[in-house]
C-alpha atoms as a PDB file:
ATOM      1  CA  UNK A   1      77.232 113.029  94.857  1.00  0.00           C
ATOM      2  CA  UNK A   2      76.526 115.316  92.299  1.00  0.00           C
ATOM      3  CA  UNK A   3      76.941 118.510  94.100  1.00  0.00           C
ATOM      4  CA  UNK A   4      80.331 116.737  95.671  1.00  0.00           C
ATOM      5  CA  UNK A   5      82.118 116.377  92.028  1.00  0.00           C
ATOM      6  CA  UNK A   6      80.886 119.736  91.110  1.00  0.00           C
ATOM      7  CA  UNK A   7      82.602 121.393  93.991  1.00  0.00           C
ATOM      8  CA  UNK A   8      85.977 118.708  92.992  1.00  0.00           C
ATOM      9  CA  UNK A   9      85.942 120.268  89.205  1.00  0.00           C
ATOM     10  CA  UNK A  10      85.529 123.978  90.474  1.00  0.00           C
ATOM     11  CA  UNK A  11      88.343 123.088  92.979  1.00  0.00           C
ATOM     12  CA  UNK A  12      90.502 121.709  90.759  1.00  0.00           C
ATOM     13  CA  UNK A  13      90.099 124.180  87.172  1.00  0.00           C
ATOM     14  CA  UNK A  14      90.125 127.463  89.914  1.00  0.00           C
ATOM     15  CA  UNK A  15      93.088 125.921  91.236  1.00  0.00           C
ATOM     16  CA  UNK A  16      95.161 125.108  87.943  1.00  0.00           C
ATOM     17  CA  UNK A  17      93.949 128.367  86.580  1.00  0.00           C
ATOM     18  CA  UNK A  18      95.662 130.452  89.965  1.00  0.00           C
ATOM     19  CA  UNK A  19      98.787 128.044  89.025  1.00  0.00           C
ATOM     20  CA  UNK A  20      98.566 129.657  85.722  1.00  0.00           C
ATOM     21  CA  UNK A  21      97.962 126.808  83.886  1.00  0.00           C
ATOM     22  CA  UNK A  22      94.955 127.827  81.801  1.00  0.00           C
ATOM     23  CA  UNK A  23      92.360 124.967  81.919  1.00  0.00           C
ATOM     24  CA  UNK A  24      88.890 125.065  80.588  1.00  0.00           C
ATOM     25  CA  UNK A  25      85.937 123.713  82.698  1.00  0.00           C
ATOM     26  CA  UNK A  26      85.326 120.073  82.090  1.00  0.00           C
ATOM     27  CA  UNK A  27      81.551 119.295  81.113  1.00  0.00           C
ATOM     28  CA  UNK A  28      81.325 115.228  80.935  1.00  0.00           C
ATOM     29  CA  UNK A  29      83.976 114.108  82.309  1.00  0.00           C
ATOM     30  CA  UNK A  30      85.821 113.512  85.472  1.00  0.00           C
ATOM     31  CA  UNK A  31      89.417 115.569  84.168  1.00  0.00           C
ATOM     32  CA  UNK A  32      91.060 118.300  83.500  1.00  0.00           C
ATOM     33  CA  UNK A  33      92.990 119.006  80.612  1.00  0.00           C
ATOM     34  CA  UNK A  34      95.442 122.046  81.534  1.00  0.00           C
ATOM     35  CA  UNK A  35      97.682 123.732  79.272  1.00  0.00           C
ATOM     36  CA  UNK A  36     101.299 123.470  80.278  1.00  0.00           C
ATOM     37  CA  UNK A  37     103.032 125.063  77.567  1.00  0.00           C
ATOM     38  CA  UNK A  38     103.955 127.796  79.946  1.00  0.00           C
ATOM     39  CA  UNK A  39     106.683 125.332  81.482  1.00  0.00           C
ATOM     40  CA  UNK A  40     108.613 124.904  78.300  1.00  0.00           C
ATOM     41  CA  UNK A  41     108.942 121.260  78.809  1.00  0.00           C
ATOM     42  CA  UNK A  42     106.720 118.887  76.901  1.00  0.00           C
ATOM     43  CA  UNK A  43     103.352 116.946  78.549  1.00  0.00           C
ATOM     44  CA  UNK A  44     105.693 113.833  78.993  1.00  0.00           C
ATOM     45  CA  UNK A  45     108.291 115.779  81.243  1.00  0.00           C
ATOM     46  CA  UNK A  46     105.919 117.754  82.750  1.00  0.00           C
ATOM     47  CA  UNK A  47     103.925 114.377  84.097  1.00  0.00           C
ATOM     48  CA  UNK A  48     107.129 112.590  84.704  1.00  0.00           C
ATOM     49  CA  UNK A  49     109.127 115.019  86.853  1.00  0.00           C
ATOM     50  CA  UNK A  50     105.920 116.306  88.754  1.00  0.00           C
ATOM     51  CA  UNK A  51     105.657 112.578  89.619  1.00  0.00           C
ATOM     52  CA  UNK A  52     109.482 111.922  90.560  1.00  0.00           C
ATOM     53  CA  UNK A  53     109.584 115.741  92.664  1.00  0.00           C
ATOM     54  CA  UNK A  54     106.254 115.962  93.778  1.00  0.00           C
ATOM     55  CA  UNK A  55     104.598 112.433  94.067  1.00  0.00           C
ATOM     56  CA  UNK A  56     101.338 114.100  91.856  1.00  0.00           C
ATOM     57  CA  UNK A  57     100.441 111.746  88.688  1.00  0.00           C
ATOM     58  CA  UNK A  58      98.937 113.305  85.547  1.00  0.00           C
ATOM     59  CA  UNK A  59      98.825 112.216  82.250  1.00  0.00           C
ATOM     60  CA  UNK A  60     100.573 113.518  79.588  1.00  0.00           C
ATOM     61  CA  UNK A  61      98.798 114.847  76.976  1.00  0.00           C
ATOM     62  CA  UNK A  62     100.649 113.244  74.297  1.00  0.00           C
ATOM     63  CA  UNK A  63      98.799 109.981  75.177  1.00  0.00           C
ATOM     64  CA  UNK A  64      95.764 111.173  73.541  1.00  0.00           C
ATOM     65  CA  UNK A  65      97.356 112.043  70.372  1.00  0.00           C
ATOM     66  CA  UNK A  66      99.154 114.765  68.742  1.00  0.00           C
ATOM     67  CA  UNK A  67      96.802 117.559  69.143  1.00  0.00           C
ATOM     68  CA  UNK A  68      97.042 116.642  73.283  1.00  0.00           C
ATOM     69  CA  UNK A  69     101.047 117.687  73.630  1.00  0.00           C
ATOM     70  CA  UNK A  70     101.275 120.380  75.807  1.00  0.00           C
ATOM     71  CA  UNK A  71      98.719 119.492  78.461  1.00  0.00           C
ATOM     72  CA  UNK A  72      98.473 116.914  80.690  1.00  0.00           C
ATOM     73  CA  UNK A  73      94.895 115.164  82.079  1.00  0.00           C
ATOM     74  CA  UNK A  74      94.288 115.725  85.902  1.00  0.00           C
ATOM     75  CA  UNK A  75      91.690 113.676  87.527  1.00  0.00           C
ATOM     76  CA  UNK A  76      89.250 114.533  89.999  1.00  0.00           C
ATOM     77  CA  UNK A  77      87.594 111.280  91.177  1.00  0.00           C
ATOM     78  CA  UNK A  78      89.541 111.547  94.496  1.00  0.00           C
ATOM     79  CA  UNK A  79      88.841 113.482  97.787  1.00  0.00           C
ATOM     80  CA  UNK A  80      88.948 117.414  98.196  1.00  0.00           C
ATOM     81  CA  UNK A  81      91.707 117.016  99.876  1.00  0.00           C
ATOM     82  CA  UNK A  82      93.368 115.112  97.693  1.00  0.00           C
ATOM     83  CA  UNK A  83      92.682 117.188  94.706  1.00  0.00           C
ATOM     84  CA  UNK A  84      93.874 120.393  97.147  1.00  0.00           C
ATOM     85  CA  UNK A  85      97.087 118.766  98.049  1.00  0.00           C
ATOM     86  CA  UNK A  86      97.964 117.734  94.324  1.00  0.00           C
ATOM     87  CA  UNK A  87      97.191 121.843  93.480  1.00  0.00           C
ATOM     88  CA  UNK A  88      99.630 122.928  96.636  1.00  0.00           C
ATOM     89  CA  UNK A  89     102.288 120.487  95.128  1.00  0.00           C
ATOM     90  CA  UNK A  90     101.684 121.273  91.223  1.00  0.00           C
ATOM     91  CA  UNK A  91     102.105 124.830  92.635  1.00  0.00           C
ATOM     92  CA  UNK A  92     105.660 124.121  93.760  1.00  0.00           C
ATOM     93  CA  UNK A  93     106.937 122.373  91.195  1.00  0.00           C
ATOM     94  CA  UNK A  94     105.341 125.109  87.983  1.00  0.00           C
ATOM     95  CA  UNK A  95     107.099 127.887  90.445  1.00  0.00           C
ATOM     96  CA  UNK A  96     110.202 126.820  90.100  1.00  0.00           C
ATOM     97  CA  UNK A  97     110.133 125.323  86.431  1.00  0.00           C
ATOM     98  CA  UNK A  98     108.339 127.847  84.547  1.00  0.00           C
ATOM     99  CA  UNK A  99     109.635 129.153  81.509  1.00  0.00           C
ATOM    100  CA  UNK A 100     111.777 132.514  81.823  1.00  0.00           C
ATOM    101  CA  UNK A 101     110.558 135.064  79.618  1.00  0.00           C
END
């Protein structure tokens, strides 16, 4: 099991990273705490219109205090193929609202 959420977290912070949002490798957890300050929008829009377009929940980062705005936290206590569809779809929806510029 512990070789199974290994390979989940290097899915998942490779994956965010490609996206281009910058996310440090968890160490104790089971999330990911990505940077999304390249979208221009804050970590509440970002988690609610990646839910309403793309059906992927995150949390924003705001929830965790004011040091937590701009990032959002991604879990990775689901299946590979989960985690690798949320990526494909977070993918989408950065492409076409990152920030100009």
């Amino acid at each position: 099991m512990v070789e199974e959420y290994n390979r989940r977290r290097l899915t998942i912070v490779k994956g965010l990273n490609d996206i281009g949002l910058s996310c440090f490798e968890p160490r104790g957890a089971f999330y990911a705490f990505p940077s999304i300050k390249g979208t221009g929008m804050t970590s509440e829009e970002f988690a609610e219109r990646l839910l309403i377009e793309q059906k992927v929940a995150v949390v924003p980062g705001s929830a965790f205090g004011q040091c937590g705005e701009g990032y959002v936290r991604c879990c990775y206590a689901t299946s590979l193929a989960d985690i690798e569809e949320a990526l494909s779809r977070m993918k989408r929806f950065v492409n076409k609202h990152r920030k100009e510029g």
